[in-house]
PDB file of N, CA and C in Angstrom:
ATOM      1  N   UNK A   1       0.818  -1.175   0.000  1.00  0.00           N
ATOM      2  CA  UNK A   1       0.000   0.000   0.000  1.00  0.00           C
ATOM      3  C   UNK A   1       0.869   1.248   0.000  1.00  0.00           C
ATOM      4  N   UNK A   2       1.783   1.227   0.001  1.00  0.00           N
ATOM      5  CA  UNK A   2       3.230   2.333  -0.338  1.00  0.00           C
ATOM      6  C   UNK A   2       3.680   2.765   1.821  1.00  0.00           C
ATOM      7  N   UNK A   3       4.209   3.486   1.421  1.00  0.00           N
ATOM      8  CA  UNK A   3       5.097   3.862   2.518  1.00  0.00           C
ATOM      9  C   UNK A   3       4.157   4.437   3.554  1.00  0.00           C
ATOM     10  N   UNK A   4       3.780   4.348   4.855  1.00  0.00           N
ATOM     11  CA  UNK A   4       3.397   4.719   5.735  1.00  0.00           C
ATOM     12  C   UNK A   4       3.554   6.235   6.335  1.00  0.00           C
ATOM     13  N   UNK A   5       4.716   6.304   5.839  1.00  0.00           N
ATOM     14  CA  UNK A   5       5.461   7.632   6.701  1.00  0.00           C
ATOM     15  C   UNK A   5       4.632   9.076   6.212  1.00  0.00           C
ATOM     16  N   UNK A   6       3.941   9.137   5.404  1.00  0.00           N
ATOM     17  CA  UNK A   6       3.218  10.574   4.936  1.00  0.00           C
ATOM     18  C   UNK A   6       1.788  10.054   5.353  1.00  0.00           C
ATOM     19  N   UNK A   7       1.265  11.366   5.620  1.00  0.00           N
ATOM     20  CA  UNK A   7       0.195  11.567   6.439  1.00  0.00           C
ATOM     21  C   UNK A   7      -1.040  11.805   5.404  1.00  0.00           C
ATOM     22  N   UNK A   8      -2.084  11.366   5.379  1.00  0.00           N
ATOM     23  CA  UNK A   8      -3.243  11.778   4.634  1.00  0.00           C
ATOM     24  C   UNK A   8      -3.206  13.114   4.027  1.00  0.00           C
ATOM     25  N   UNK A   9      -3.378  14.105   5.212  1.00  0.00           N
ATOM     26  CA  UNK A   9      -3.335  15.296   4.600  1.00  0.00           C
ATOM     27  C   UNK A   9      -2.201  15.757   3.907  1.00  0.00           C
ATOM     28  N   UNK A  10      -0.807  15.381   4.040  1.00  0.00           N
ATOM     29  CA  UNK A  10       0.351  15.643   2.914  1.00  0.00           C
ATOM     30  C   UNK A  10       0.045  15.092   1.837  1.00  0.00           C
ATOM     31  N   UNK A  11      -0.604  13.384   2.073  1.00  0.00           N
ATOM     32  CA  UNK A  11      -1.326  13.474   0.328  1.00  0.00           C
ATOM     33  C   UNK A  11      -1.787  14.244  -0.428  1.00  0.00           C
ATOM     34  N   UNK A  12      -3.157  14.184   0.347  1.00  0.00           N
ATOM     35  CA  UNK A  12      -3.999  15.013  -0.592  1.00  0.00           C
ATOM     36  C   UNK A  12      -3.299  16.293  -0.950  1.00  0.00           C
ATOM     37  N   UNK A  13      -2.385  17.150   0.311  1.00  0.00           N
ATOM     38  CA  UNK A  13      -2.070  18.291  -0.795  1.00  0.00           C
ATOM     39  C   UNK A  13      -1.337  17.965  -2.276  1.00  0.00           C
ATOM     40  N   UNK A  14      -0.983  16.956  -2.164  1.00  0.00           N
ATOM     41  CA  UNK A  14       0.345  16.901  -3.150  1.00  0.00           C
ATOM     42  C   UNK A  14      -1.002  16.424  -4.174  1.00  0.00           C
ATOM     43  N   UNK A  15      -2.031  15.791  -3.912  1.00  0.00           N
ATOM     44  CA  UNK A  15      -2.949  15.264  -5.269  1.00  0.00           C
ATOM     45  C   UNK A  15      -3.609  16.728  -5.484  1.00  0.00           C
ATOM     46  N   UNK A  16      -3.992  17.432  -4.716  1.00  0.00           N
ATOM     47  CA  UNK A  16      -4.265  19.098  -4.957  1.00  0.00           C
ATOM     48  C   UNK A  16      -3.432  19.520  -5.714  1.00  0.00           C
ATOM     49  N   UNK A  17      -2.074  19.819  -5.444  1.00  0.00           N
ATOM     50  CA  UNK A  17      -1.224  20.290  -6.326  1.00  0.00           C
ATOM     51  C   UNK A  17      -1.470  19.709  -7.757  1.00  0.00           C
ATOM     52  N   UNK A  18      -1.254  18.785  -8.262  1.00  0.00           N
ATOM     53  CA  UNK A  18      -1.785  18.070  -9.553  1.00  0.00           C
ATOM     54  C   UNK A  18      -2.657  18.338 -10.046  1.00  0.00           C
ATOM     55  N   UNK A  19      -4.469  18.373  -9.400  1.00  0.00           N
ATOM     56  CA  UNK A  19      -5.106  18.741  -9.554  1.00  0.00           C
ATOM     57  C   UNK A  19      -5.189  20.331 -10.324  1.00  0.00           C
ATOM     58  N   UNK A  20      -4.145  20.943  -9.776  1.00  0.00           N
ATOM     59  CA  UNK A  20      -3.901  22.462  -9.957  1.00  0.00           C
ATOM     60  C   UNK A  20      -2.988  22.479 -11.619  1.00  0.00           C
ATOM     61  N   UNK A  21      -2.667  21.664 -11.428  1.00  0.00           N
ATOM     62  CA  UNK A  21      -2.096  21.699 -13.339  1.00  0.00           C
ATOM     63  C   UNK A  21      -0.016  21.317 -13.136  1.00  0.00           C
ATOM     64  N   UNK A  22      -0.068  21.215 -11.632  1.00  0.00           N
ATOM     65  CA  UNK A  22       1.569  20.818 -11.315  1.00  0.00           C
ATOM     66  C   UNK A  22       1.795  19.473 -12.217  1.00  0.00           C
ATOM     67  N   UNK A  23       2.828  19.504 -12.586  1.00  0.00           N
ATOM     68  CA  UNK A  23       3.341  17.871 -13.515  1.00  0.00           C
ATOM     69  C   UNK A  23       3.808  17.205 -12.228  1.00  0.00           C
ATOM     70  N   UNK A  24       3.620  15.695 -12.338  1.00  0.00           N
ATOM     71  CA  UNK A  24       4.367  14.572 -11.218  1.00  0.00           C
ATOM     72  C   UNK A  24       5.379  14.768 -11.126  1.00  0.00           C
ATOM     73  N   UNK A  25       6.396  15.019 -12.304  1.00  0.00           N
ATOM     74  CA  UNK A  25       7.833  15.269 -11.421  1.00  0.00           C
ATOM     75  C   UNK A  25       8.353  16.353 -11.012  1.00  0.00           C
ATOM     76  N   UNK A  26       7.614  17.619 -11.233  1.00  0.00           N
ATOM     77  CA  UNK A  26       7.756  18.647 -11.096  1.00  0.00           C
ATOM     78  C   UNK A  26       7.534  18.776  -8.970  1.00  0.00           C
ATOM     79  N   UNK A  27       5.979  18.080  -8.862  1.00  0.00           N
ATOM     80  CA  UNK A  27       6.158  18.000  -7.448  1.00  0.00           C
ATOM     81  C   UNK A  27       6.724  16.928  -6.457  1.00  0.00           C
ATOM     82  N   UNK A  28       7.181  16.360  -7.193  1.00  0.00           N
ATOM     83  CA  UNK A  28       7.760  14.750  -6.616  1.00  0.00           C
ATOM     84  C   UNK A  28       9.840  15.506  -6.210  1.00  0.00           C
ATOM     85  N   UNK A  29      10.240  16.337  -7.154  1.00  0.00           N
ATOM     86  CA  UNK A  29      11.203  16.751  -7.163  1.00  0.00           C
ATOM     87  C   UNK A  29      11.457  18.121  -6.238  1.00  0.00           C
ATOM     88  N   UNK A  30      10.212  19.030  -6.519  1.00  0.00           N
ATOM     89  CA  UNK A  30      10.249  19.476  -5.267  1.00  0.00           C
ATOM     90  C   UNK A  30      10.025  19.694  -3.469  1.00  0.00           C
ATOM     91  N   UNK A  31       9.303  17.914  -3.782  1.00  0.00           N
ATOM     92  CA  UNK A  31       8.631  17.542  -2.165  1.00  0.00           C
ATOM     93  C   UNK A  31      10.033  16.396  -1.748  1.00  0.00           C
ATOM     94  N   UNK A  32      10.393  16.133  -2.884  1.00  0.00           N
ATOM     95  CA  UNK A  32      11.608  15.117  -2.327  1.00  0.00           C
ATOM     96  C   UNK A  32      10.910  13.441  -2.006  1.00  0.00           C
ATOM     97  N   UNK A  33      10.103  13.488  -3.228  1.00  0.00           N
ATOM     98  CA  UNK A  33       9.583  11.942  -3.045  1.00  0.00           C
ATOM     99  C   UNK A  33       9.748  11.339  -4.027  1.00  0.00           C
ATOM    100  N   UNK A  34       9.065  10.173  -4.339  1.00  0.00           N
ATOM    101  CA  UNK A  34       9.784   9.569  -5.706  1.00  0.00           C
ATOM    102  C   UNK A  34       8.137   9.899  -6.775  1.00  0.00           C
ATOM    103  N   UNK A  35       8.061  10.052  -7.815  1.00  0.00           N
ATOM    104  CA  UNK A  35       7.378  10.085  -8.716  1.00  0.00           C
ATOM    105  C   UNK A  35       6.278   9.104  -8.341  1.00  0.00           C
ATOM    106  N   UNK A  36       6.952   7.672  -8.656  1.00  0.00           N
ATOM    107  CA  UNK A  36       6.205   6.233  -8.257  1.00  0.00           C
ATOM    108  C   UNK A  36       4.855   6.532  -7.446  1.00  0.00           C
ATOM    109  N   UNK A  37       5.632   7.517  -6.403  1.00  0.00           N
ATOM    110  CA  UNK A  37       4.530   7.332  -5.032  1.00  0.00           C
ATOM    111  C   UNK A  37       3.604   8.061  -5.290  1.00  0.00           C
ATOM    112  N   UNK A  38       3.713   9.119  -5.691  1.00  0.00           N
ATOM    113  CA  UNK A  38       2.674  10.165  -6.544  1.00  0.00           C
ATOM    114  C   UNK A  38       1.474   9.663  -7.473  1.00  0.00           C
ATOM    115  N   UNK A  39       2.305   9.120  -8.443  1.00  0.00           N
ATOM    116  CA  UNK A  39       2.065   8.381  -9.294  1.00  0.00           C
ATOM    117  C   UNK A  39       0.581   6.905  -8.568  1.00  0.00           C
ATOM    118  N   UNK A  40       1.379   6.592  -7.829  1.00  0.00           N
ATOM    119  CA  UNK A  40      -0.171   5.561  -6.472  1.00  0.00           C
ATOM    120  C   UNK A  40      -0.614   6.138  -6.503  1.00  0.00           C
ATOM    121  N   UNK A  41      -0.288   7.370  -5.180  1.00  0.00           N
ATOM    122  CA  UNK A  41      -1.867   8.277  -4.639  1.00  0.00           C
ATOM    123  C   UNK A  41      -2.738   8.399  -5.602  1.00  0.00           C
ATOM    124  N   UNK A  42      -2.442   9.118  -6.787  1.00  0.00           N
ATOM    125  CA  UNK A  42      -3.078   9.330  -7.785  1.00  0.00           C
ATOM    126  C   UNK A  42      -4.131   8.368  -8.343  1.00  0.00           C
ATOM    127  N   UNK A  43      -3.485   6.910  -8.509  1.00  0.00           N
ATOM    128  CA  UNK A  43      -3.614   6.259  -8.883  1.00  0.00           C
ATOM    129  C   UNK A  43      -5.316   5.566  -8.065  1.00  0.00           C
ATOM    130  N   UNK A  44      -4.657   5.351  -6.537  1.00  0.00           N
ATOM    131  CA  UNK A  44      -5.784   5.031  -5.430  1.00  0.00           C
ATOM    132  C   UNK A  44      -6.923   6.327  -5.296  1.00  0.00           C
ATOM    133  N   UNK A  45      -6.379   7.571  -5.458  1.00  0.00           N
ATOM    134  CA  UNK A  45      -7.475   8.521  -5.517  1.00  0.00           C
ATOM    135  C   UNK A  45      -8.333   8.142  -6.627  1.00  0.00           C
ATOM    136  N   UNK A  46      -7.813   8.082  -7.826  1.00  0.00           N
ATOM    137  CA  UNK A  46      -8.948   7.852  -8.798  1.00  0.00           C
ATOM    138  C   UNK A  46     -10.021   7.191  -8.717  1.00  0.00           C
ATOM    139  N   UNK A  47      -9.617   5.604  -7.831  1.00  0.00           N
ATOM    140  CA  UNK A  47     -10.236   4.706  -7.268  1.00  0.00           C
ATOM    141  C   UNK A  47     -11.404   4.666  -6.414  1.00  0.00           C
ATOM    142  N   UNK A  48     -10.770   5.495  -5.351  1.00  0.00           N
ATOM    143  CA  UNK A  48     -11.701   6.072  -4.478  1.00  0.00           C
ATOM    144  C   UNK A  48     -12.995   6.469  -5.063  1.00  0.00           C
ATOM    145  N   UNK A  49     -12.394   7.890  -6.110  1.00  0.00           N
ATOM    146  CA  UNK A  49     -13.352   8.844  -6.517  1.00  0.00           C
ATOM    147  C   UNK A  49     -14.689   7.718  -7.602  1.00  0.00           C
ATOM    148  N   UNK A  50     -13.894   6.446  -7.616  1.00  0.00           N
ATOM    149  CA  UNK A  50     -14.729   5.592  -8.805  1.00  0.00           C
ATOM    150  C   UNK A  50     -14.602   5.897 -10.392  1.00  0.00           C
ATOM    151  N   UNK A  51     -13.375   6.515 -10.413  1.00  0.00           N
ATOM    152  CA  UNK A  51     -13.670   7.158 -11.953  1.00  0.00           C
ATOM    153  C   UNK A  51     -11.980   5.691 -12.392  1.00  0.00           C
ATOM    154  N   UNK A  52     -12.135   4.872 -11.656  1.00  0.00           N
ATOM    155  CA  UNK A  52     -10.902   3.401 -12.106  1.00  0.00           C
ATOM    156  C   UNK A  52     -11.665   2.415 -11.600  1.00  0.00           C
ATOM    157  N   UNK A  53     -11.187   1.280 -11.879  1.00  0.00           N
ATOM    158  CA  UNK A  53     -11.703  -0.293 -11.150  1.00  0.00           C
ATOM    159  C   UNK A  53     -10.784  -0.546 -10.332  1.00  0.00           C
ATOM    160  N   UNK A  54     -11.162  -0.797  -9.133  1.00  0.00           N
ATOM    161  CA  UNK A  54      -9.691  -1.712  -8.490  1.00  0.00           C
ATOM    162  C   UNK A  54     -10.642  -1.417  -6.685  1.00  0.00           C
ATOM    163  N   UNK A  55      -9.943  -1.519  -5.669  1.00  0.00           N
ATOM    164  CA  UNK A  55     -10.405  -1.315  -4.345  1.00  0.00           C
ATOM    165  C   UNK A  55     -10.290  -0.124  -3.864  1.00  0.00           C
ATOM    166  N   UNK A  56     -11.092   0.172  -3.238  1.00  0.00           N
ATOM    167  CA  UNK A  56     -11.154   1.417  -2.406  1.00  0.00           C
ATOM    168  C   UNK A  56     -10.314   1.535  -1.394  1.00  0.00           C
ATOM    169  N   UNK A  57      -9.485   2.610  -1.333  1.00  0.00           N
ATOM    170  CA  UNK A  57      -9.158   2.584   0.812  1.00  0.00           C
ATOM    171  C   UNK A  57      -9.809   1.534   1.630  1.00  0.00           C
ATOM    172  N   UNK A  58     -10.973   2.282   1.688  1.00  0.00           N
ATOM    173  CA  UNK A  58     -11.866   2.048   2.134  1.00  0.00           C
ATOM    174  C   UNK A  58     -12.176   0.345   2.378  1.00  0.00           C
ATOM    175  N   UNK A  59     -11.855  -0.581   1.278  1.00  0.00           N
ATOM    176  CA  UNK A  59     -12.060  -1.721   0.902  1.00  0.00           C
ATOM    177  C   UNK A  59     -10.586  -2.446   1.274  1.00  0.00           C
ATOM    178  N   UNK A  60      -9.723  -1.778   1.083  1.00  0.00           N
ATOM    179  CA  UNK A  60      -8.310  -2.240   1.491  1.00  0.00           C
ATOM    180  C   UNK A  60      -8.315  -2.317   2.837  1.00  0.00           C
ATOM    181  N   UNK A  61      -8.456  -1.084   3.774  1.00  0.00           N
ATOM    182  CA  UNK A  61      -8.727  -1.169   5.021  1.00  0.00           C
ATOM    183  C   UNK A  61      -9.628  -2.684   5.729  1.00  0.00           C
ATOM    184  N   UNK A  62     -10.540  -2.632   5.376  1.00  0.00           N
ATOM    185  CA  UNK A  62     -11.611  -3.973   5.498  1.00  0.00           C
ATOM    186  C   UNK A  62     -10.892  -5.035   5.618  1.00  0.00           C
ATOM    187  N   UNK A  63     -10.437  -5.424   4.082  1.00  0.00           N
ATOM    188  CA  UNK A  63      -9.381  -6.503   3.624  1.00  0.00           C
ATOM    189  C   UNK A  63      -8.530  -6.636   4.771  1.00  0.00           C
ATOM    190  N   UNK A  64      -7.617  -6.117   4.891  1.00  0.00           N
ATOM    191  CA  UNK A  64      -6.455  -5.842   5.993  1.00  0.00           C
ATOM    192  C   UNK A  64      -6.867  -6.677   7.169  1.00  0.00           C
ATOM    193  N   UNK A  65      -8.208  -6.025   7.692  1.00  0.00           N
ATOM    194  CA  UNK A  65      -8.611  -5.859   8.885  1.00  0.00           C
ATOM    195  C   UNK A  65      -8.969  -7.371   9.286  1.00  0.00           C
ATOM    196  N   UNK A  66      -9.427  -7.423   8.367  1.00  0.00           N
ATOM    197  CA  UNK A  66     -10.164  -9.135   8.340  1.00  0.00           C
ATOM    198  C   UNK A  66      -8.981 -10.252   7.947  1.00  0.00           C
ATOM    199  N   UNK A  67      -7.687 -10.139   7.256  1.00  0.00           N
ATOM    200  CA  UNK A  67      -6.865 -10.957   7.322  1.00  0.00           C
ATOM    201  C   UNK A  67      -6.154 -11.335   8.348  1.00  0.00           C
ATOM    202  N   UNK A  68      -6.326  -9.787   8.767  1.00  0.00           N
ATOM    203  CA  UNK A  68      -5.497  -9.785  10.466  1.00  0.00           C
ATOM    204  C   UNK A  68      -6.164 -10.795  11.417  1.00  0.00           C
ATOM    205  N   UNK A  69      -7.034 -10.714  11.825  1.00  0.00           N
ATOM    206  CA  UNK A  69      -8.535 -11.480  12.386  1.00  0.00           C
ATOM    207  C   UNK A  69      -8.476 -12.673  12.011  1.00  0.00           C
ATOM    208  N   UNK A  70      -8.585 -13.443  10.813  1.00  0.00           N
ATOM    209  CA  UNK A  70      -8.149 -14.412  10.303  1.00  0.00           C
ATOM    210  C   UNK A  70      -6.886 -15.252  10.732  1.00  0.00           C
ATOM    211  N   UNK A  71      -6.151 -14.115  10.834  1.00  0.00           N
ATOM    212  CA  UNK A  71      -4.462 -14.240  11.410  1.00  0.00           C
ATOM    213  C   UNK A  71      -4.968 -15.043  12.824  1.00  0.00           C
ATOM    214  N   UNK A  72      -5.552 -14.052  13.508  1.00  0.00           N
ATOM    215  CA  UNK A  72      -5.352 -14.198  15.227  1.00  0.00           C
ATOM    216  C   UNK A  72      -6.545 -15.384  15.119  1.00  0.00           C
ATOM    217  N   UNK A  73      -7.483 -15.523  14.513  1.00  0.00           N
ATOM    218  CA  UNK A  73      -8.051 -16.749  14.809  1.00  0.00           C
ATOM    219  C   UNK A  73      -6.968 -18.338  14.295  1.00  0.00           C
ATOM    220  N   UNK A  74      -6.721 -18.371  13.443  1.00  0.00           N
ATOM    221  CA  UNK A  74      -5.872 -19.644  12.798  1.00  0.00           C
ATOM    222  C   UNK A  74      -5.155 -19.685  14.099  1.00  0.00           C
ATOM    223  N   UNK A  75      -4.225 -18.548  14.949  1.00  0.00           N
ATOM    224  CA  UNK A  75      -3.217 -19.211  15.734  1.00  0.00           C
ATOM    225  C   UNK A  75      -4.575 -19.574  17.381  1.00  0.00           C
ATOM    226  N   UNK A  76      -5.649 -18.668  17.319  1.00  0.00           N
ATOM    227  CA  UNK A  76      -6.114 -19.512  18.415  1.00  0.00           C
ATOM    228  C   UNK A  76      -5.876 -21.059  18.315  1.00  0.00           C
ATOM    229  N   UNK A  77      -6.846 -21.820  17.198  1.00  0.00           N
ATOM    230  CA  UNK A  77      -7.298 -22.742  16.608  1.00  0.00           C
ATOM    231  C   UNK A  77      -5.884 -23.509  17.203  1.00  0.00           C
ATOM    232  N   UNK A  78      -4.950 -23.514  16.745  1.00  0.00           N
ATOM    233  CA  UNK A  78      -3.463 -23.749  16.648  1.00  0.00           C
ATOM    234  C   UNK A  78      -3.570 -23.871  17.951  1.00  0.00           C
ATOM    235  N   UNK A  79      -3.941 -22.900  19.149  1.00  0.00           N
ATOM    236  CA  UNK A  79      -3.266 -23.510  20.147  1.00  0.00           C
ATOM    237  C   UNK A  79      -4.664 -24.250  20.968  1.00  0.00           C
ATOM    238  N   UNK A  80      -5.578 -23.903  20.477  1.00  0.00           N
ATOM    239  CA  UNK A  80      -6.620 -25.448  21.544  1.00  0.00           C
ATOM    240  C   UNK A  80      -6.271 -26.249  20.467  1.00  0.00           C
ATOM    241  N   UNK A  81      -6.347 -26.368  19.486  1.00  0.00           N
ATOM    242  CA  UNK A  81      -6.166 -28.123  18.766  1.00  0.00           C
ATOM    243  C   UNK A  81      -4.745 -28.637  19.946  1.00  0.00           C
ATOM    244  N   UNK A  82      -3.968 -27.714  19.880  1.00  0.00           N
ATOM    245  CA  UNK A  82      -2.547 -28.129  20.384  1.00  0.00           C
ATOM    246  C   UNK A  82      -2.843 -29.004  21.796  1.00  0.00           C
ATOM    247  N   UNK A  83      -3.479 -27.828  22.997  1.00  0.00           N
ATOM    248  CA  UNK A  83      -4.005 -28.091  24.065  1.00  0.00           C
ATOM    249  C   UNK A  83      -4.821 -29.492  24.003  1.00  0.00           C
ATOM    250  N   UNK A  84      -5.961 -29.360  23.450  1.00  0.00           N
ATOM    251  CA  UNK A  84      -6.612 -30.701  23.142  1.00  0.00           C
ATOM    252  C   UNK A  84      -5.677 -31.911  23.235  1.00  0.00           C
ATOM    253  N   UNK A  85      -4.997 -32.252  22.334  1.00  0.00           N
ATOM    254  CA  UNK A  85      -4.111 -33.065  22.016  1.00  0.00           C
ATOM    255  C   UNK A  85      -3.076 -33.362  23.378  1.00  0.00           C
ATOM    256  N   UNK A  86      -2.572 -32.209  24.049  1.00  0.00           N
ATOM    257  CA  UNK A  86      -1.666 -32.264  25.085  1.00  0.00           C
ATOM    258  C   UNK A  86      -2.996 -32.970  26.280  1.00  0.00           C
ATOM    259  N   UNK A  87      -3.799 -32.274  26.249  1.00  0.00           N
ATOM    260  CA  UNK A  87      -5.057 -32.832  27.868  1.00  0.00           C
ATOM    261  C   UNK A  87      -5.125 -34.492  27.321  1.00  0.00           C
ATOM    262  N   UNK A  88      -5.263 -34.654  26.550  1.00  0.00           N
ATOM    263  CA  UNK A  88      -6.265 -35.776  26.120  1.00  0.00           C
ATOM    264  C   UNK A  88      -5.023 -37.143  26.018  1.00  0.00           C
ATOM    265  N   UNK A  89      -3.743 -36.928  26.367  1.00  0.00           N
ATOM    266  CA  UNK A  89      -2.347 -37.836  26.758  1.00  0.00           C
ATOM    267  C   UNK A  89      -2.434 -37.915  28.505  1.00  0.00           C
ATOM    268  N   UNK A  90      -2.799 -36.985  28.187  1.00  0.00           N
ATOM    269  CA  UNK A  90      -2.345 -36.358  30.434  1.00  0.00           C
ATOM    270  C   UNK A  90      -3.927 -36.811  30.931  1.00  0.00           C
ATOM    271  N   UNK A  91      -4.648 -36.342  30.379  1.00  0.00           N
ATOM    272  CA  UNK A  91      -6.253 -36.652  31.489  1.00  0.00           C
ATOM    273  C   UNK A  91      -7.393 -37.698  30.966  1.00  0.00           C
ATOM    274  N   UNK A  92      -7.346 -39.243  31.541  1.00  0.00           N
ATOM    275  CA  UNK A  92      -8.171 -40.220  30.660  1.00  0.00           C
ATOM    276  C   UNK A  92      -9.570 -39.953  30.625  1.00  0.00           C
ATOM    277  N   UNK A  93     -10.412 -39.613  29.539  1.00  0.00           N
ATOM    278  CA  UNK A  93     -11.642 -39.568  29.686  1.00  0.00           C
ATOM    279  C   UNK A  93     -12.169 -40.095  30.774  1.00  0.00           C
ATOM    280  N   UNK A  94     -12.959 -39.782  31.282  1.00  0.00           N
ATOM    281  CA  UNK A  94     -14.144 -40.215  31.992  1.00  0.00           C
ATOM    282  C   UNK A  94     -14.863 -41.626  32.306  1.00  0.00           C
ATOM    283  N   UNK A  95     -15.596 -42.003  32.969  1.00  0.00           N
ATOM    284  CA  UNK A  95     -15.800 -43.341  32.922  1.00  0.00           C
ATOM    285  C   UNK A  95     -17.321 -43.208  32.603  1.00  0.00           C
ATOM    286  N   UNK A  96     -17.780 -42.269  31.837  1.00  0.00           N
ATOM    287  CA  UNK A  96     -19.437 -42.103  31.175  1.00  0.00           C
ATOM    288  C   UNK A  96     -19.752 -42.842  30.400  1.00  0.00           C
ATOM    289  N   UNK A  97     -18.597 -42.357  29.312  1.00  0.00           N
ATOM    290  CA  UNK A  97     -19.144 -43.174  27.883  1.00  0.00           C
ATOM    291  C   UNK A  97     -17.593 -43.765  27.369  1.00  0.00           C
ATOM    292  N   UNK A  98     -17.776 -44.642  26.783  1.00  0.00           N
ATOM    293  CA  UNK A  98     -16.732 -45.424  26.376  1.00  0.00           C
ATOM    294  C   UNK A  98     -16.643 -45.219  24.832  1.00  0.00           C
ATOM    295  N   UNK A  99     -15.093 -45.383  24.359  1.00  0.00           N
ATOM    296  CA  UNK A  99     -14.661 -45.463  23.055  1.00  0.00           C
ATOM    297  C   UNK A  99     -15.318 -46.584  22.454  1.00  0.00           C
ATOM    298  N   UNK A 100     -15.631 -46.529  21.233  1.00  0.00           N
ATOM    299  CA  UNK A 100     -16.189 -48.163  20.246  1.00  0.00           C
ATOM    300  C   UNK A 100     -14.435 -48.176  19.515  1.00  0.00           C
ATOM    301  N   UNK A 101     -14.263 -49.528  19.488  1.00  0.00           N
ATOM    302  CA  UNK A 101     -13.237 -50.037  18.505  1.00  0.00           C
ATOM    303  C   UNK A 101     -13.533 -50.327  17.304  1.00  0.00           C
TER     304      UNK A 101
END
């Protein structure tokens, strides 16, 4: 999703600037960034605005959010299957119901 380190609102000015008739390398050279990155914002603004196909912020954010979540559930899972497996050596079932062979 490009570099973290610039702030929303330094975006948008720099997509303002463009907006204003500035060329990409013209402000990429005088903000001291690389073209490339310009070149995204631009790219994801369009997106946003719906005037491209591809995901929204908005939709990336989501994405993210839910892989993460995904993340932290798989390693729950990971550790009761684990647990399970460790109790069930160490503590003999019960004398309720019995295994069938």
């Amino acid at each position: 999703m490009g570099r973290r380190g610039y702030p929303p609102e330094f975006r948008r000015k720099v997509l303002d600037l463009l907006e204003s008739g500035r060329k990409v390398a013209d402000v990429a050279r005088d903000l001291e960034i690389s073209d490339q990155t310009i070149y995204s914002w631009r790219r994801q603004d369009r997106i946003d605005k719906g005037l491209e196909p591809g995901l929204t912020s908005a939709e990336k954010a989501e994405l993210t959010a839910a892989r993460k979540r995904i993340t932290e559930l798989e390693t729950e899972l990971a550790i009761h299957r684990r647990a399970s497996e460790l109790l069930g050596k160490v503590v003999p079932p019960k004398g309720g119901s019995k295994r069938s062979r």
